[in-house]
PDB file of N, CA and C in Angstrom:
ATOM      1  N   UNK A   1     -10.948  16.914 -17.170  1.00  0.00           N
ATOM      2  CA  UNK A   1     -11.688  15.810 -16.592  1.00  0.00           C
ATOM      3  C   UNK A   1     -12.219  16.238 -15.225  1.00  0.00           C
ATOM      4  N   UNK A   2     -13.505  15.785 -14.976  1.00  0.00           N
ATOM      5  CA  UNK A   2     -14.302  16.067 -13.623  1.00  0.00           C
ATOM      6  C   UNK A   2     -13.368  15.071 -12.293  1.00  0.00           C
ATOM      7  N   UNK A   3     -13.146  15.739 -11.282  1.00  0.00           N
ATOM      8  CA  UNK A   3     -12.559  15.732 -10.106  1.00  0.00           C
ATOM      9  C   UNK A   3     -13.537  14.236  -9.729  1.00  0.00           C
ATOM     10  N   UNK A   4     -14.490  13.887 -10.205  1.00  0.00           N
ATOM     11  CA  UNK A   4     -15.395  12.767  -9.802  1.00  0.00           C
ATOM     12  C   UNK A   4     -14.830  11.175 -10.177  1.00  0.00           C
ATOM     13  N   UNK A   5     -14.174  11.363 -11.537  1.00  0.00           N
ATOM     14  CA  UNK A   5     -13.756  10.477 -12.315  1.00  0.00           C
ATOM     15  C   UNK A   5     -12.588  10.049 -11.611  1.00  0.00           C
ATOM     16  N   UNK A   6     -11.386  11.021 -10.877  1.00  0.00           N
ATOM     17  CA  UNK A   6     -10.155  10.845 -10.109  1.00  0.00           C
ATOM     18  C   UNK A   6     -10.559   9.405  -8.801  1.00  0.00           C
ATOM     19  N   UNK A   7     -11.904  10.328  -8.206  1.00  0.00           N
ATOM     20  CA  UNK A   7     -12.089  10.106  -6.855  1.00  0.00           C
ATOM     21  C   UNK A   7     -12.766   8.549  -7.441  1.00  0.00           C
ATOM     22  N   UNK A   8     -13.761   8.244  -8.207  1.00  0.00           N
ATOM     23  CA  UNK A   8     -13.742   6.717  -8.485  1.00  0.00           C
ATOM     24  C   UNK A   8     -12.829   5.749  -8.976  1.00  0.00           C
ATOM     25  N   UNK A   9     -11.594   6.247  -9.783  1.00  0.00           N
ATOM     26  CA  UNK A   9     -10.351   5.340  -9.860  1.00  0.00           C
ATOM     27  C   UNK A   9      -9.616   5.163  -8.592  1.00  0.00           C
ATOM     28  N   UNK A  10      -9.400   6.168  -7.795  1.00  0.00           N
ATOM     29  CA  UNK A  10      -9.101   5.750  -6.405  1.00  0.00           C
ATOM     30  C   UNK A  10      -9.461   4.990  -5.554  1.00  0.00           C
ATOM     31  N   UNK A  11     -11.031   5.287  -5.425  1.00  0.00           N
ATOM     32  CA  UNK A  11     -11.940   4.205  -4.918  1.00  0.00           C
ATOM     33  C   UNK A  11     -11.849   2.896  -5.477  1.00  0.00           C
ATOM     34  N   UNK A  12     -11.408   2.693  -7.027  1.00  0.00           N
ATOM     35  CA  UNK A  12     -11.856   1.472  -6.779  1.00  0.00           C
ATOM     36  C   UNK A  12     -10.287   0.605  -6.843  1.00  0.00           C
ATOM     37  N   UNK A  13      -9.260   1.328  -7.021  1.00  0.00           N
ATOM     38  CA  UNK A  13      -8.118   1.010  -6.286  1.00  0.00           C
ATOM     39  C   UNK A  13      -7.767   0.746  -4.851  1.00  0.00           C
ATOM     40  N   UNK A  14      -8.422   1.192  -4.210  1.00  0.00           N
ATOM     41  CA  UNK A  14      -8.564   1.206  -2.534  1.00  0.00           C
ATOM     42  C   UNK A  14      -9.232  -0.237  -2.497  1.00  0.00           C
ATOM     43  N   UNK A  15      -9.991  -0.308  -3.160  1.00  0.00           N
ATOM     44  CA  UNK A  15     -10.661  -1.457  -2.986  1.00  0.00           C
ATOM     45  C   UNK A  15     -10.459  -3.162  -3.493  1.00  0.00           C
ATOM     46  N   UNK A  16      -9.405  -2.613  -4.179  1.00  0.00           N
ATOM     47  CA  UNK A  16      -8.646  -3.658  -4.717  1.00  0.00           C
ATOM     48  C   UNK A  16      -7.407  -4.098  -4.148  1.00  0.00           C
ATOM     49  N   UNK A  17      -7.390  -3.011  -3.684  1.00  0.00           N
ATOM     50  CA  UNK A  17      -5.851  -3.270  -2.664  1.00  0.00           C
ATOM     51  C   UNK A  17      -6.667  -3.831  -1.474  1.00  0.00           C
ATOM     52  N   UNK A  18      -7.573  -3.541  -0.725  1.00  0.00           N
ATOM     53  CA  UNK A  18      -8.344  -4.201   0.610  1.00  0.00           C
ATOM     54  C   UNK A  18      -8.779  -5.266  -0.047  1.00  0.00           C
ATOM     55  N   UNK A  19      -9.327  -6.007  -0.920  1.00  0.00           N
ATOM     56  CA  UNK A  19      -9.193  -6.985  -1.464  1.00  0.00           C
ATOM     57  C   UNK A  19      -8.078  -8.084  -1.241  1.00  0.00           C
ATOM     58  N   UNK A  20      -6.783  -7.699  -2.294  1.00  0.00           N
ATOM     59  CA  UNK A  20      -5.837  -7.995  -2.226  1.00  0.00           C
ATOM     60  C   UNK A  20      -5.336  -8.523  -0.724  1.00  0.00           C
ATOM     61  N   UNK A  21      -5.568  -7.773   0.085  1.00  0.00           N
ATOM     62  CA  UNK A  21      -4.690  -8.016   1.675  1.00  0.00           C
ATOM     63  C   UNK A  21      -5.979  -8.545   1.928  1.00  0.00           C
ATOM     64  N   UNK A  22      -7.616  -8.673   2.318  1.00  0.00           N
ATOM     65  CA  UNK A  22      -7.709  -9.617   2.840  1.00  0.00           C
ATOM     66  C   UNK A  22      -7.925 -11.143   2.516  1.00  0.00           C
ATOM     67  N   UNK A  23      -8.086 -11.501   0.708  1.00  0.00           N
ATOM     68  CA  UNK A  23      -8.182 -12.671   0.446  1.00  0.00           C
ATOM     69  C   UNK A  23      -7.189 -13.151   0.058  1.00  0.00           C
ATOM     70  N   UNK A  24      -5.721 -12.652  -0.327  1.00  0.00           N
ATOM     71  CA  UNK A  24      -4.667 -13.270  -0.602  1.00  0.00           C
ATOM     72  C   UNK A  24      -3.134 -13.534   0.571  1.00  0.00           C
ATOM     73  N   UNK A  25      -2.722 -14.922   0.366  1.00  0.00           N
ATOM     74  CA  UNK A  25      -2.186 -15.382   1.952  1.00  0.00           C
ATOM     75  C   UNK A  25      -0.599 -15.246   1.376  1.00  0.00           C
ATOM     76  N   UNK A  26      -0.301 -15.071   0.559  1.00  0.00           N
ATOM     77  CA  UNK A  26       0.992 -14.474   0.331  1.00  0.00           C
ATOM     78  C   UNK A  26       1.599 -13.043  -0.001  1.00  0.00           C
ATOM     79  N   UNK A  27       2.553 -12.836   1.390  1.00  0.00           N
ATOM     80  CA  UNK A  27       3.010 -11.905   1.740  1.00  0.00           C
ATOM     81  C   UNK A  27       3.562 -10.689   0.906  1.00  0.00           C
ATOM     82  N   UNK A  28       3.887 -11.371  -0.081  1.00  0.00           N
ATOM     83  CA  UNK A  28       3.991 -10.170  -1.669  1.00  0.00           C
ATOM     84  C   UNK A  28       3.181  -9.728  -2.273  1.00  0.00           C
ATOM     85  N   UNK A  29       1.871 -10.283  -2.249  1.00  0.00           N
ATOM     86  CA  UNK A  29       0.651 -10.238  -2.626  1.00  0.00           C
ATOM     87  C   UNK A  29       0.529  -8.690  -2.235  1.00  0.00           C
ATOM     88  N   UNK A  30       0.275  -8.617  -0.203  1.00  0.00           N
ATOM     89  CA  UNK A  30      -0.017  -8.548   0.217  1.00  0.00           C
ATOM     90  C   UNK A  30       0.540  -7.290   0.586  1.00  0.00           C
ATOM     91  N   UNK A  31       2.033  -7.015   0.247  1.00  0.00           N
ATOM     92  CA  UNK A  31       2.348  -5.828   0.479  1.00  0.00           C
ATOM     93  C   UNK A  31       2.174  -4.745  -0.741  1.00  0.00           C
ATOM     94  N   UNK A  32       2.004  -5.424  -1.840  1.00  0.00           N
ATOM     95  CA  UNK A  32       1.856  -5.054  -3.211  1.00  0.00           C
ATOM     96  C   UNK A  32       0.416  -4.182  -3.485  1.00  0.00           C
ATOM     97  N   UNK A  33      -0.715  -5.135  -2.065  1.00  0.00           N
ATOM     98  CA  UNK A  33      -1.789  -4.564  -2.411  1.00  0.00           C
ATOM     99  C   UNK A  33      -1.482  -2.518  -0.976  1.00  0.00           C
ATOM    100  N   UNK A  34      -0.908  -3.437  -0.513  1.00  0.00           N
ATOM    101  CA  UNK A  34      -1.036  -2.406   0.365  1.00  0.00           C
ATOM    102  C   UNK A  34      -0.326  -0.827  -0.401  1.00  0.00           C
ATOM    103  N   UNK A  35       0.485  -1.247  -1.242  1.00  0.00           N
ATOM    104  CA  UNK A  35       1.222  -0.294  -1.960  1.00  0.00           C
ATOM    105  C   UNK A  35       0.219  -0.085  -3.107  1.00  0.00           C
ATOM    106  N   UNK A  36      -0.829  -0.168  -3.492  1.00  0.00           N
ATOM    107  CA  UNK A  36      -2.180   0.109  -4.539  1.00  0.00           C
ATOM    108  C   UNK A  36      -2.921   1.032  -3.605  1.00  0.00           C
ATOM    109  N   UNK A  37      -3.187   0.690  -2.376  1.00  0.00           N
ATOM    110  CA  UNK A  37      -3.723   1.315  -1.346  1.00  0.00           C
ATOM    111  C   UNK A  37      -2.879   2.905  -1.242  1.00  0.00           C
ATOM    112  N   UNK A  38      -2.301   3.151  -0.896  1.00  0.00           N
ATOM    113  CA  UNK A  38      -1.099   4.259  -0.479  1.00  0.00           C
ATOM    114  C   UNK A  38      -1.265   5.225  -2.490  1.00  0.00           C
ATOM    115  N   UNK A  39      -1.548   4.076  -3.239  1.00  0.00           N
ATOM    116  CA  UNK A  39      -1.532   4.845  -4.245  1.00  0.00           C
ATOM    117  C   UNK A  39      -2.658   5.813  -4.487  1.00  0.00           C
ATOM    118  N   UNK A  40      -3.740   5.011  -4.463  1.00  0.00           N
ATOM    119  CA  UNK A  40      -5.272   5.155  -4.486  1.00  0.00           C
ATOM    120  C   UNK A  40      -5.441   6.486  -3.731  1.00  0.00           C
ATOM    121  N   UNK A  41      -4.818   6.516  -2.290  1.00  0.00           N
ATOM    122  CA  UNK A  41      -4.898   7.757  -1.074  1.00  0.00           C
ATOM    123  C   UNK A  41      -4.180   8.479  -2.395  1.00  0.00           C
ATOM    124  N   UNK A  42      -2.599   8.486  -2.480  1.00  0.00           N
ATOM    125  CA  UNK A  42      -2.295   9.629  -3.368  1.00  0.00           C
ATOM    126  C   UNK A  42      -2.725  10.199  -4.415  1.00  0.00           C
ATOM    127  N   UNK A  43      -3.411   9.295  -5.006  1.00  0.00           N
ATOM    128  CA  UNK A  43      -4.358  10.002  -6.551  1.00  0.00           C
ATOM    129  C   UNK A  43      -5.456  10.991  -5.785  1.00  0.00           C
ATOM    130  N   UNK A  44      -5.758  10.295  -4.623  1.00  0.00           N
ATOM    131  CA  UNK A  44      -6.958  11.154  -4.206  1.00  0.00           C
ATOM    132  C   UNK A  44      -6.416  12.732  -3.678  1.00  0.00           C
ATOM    133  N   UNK A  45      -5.242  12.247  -3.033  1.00  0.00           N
ATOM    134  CA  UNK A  45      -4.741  13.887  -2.722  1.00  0.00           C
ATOM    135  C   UNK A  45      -3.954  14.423  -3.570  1.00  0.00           C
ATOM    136  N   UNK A  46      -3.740  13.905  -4.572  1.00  0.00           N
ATOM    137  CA  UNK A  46      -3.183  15.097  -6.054  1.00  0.00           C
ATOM    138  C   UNK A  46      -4.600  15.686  -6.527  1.00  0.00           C
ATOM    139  N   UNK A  47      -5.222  15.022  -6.515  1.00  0.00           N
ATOM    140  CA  UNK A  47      -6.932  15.370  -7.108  1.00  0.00           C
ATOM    141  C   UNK A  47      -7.435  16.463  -6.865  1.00  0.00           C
ATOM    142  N   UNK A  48      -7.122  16.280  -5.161  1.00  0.00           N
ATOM    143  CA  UNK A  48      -8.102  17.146  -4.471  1.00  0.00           C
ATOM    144  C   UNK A  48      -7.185  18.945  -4.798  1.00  0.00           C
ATOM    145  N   UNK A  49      -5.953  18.537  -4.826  1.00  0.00           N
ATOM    146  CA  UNK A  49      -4.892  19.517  -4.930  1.00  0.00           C
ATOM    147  C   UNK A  49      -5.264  20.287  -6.150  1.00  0.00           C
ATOM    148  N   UNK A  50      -4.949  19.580  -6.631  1.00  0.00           N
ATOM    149  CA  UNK A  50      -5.757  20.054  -8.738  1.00  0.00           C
ATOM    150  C   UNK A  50      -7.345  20.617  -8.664  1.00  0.00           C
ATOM    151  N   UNK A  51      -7.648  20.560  -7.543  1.00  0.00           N
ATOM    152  CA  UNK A  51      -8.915  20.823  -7.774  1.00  0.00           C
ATOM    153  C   UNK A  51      -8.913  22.298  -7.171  1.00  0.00           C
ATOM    154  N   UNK A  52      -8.406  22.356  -6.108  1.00  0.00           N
ATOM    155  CA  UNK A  52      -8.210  23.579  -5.349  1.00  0.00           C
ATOM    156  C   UNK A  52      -7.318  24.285  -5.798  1.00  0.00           C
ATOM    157  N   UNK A  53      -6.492  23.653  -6.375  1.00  0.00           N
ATOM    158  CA  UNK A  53      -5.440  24.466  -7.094  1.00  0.00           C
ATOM    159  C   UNK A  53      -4.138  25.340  -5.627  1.00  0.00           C
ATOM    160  N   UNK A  54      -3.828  24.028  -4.746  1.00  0.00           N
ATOM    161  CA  UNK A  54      -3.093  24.389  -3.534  1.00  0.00           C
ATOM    162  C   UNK A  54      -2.200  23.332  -4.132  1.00  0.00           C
ATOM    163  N   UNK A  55      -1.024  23.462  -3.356  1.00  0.00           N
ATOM    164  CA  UNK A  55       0.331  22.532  -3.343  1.00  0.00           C
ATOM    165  C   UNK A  55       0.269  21.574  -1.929  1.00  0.00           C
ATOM    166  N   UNK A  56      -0.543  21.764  -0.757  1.00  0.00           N
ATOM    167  CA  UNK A  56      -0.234  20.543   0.080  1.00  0.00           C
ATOM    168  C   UNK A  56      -0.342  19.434  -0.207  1.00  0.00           C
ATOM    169  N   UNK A  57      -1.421  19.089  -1.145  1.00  0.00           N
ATOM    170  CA  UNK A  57      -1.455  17.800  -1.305  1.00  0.00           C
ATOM    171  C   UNK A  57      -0.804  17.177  -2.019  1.00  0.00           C
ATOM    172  N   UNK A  58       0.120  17.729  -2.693  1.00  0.00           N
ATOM    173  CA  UNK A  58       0.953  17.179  -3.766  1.00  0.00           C
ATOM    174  C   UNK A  58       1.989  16.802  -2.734  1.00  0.00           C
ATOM    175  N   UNK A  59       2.585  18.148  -1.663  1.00  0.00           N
ATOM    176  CA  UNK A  59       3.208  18.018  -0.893  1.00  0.00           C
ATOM    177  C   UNK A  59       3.406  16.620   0.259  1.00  0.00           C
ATOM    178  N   UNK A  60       1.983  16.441   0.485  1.00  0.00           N
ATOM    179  CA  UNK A  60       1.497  15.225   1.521  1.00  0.00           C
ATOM    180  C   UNK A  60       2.066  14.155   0.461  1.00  0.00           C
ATOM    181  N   UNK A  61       1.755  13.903  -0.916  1.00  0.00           N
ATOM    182  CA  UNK A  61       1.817  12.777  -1.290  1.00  0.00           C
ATOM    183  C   UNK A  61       3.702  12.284  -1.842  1.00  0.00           C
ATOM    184  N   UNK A  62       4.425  13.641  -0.948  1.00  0.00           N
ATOM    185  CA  UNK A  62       5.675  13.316  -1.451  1.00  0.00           C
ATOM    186  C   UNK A  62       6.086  12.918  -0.091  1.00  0.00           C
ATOM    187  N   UNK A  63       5.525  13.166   0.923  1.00  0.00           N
ATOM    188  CA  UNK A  63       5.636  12.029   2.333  1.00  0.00           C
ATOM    189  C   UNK A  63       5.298  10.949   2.556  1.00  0.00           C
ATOM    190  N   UNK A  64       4.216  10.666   2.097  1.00  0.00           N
ATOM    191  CA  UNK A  64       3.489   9.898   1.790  1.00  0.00           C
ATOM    192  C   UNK A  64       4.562   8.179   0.834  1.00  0.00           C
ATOM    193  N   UNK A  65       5.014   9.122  -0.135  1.00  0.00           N
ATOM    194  CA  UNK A  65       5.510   7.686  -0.767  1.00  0.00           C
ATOM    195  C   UNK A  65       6.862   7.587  -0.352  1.00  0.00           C
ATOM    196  N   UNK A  66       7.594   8.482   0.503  1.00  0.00           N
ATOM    197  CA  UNK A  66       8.738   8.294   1.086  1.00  0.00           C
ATOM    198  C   UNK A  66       8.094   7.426   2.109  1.00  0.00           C
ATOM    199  N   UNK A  67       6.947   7.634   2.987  1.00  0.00           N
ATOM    200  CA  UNK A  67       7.265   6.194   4.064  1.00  0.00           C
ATOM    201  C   UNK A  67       6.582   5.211   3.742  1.00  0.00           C
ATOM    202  N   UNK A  68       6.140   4.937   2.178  1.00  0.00           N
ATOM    203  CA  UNK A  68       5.732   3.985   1.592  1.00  0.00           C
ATOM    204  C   UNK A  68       7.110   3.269   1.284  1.00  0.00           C
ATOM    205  N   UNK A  69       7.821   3.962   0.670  1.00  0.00           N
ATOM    206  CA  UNK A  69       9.490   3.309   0.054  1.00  0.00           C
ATOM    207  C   UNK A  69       9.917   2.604   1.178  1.00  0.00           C
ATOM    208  N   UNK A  70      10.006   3.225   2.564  1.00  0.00           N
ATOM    209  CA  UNK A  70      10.382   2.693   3.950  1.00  0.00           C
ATOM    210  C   UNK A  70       9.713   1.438   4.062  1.00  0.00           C
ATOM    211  N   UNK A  71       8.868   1.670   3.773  1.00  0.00           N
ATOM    212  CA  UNK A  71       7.750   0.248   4.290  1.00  0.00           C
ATOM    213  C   UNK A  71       8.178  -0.825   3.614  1.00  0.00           C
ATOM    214  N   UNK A  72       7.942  -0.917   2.574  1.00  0.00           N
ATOM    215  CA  UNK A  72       8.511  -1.776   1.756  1.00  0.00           C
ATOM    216  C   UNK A  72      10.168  -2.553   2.291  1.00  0.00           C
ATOM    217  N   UNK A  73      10.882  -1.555   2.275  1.00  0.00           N
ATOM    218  CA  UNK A  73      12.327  -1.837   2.507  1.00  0.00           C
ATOM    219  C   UNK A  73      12.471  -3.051   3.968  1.00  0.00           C
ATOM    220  N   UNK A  74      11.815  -2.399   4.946  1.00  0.00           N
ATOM    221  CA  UNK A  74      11.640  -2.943   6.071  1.00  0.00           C
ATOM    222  C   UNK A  74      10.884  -4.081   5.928  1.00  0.00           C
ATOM    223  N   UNK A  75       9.848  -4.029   4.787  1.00  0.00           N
ATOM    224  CA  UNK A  75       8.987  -5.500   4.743  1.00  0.00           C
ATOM    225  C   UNK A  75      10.016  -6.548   4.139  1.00  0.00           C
ATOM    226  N   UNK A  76      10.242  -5.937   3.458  1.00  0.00           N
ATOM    227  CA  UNK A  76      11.154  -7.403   2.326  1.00  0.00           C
ATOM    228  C   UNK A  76      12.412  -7.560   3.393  1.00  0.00           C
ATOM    229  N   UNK A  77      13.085  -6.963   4.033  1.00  0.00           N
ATOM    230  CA  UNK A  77      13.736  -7.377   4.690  1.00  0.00           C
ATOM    231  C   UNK A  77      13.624  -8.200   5.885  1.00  0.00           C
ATOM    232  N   UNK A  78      12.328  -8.232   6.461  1.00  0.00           N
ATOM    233  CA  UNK A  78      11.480  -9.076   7.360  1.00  0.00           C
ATOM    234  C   UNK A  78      11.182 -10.554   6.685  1.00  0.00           C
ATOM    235  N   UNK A  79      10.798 -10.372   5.389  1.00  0.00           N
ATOM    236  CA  UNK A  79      10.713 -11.367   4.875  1.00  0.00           C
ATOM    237  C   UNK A  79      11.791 -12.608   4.560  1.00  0.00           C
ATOM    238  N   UNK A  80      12.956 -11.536   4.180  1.00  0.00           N
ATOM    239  CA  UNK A  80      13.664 -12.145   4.003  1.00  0.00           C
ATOM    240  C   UNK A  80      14.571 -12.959   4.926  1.00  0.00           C
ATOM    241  N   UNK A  81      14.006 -12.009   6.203  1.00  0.00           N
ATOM    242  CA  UNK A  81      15.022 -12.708   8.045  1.00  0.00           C
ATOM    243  C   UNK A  81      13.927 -13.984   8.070  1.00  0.00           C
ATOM    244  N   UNK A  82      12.683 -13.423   7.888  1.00  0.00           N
ATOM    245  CA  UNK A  82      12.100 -14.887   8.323  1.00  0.00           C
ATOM    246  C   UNK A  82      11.801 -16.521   7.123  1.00  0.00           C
ATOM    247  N   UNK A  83      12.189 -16.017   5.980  1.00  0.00           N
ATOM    248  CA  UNK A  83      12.169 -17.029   4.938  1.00  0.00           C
ATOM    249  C   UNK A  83      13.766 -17.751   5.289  1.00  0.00           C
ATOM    250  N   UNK A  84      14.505 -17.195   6.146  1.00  0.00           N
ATOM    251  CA  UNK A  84      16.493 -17.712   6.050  1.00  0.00           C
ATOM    252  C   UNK A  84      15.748 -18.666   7.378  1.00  0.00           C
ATOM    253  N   UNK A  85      14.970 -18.423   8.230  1.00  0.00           N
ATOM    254  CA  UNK A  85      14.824 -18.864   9.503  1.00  0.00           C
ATOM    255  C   UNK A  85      13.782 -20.123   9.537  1.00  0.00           C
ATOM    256  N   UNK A  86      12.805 -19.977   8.825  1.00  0.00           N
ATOM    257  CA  UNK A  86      11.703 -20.876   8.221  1.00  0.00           C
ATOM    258  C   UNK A  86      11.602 -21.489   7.387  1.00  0.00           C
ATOM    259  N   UNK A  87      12.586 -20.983   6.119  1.00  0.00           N
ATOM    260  CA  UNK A  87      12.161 -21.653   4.820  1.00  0.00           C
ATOM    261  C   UNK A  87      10.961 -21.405   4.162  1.00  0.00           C
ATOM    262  N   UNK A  88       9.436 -20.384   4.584  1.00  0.00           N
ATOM    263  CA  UNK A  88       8.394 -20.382   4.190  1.00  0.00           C
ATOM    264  C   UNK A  88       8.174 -19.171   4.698  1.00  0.00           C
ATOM    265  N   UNK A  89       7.928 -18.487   3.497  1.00  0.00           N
ATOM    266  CA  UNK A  89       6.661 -17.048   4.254  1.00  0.00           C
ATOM    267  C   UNK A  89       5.262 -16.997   3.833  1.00  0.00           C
ATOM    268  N   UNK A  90       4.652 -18.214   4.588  1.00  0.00           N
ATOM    269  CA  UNK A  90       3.339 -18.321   4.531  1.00  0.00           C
ATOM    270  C   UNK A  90       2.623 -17.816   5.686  1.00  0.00           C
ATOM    271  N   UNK A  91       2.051 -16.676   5.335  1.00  0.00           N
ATOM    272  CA  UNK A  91       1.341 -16.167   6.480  1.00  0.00           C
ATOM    273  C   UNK A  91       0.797 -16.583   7.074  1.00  0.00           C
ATOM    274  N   UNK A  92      -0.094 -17.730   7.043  1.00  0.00           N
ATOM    275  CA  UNK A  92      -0.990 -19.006   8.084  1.00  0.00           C
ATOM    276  C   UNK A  92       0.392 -19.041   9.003  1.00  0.00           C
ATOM    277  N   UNK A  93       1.457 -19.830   8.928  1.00  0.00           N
ATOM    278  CA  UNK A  93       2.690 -20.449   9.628  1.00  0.00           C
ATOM    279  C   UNK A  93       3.304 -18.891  10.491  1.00  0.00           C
ATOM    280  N   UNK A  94       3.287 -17.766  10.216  1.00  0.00           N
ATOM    281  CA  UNK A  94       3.458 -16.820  10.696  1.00  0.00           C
ATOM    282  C   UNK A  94       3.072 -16.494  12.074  1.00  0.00           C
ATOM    283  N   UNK A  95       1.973 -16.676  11.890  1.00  0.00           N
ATOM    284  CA  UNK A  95       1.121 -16.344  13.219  1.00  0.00           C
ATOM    285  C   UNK A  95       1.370 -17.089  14.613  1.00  0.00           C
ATOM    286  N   UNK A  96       2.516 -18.403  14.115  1.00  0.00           N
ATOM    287  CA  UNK A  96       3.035 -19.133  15.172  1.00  0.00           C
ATOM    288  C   UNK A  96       4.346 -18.889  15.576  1.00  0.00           C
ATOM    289  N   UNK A  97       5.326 -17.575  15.185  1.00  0.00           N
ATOM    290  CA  UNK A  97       6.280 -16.904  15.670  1.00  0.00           C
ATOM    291  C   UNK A  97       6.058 -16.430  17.500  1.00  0.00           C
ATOM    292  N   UNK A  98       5.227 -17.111  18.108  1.00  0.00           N
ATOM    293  CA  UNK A  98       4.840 -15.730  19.155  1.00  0.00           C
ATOM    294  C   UNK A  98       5.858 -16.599  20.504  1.00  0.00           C
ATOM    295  N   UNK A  99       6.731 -17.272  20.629  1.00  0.00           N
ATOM    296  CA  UNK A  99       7.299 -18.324  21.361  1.00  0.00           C
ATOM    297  C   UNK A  99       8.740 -18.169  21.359  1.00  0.00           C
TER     298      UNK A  99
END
């Protein structure tokens, strides 16, 4: 398969995940898209890897989803301090934590 075909499933994963985070107001949504995003980058740098026929990018994308795993961990656990504290993780109501 042409290296072209990779780089438009990525693209239009990228774009679905920026989608995702900016029209949807719940926070699972939202990290879910961001984790489509992180994917989209990694298809693109296995791609590019396969194409060149080098190992960094395979390499990058095994850093890559280790501080994706992090992210996550730290999100849901945010979520979960502020859903025990609020009762709601509605991101509108969020934005009034600053007090």
């Amino acid at each position: 398969m042409p290296l072209s075909y990779y780089l438009i499933l990525s693209a239009i994963m990228f774009l679905i995940g920026i989608l995702g985070v900016l029209l949807r107001r719940n926070p699972l949504i939202m990290f879910m898209s961001l984790e489509l995003m992180f994917n989209a980058a990694n298809l693109a740098f296995v791609a590019f890897a396969a194409y060149h026929q080098a190992l960094s990018g395979q390499l990058f994308v095994f850093f890559v989803m280790t501080v994706a795993a992090a992210e996550v961990a730290v999100g849901l656990a945010l979520m979960v301090a502020i859903f025990r504290t609020r009762h709601t993780i509605d991101v509108d109501e969020l934005s009034m934590l600053q007090g």
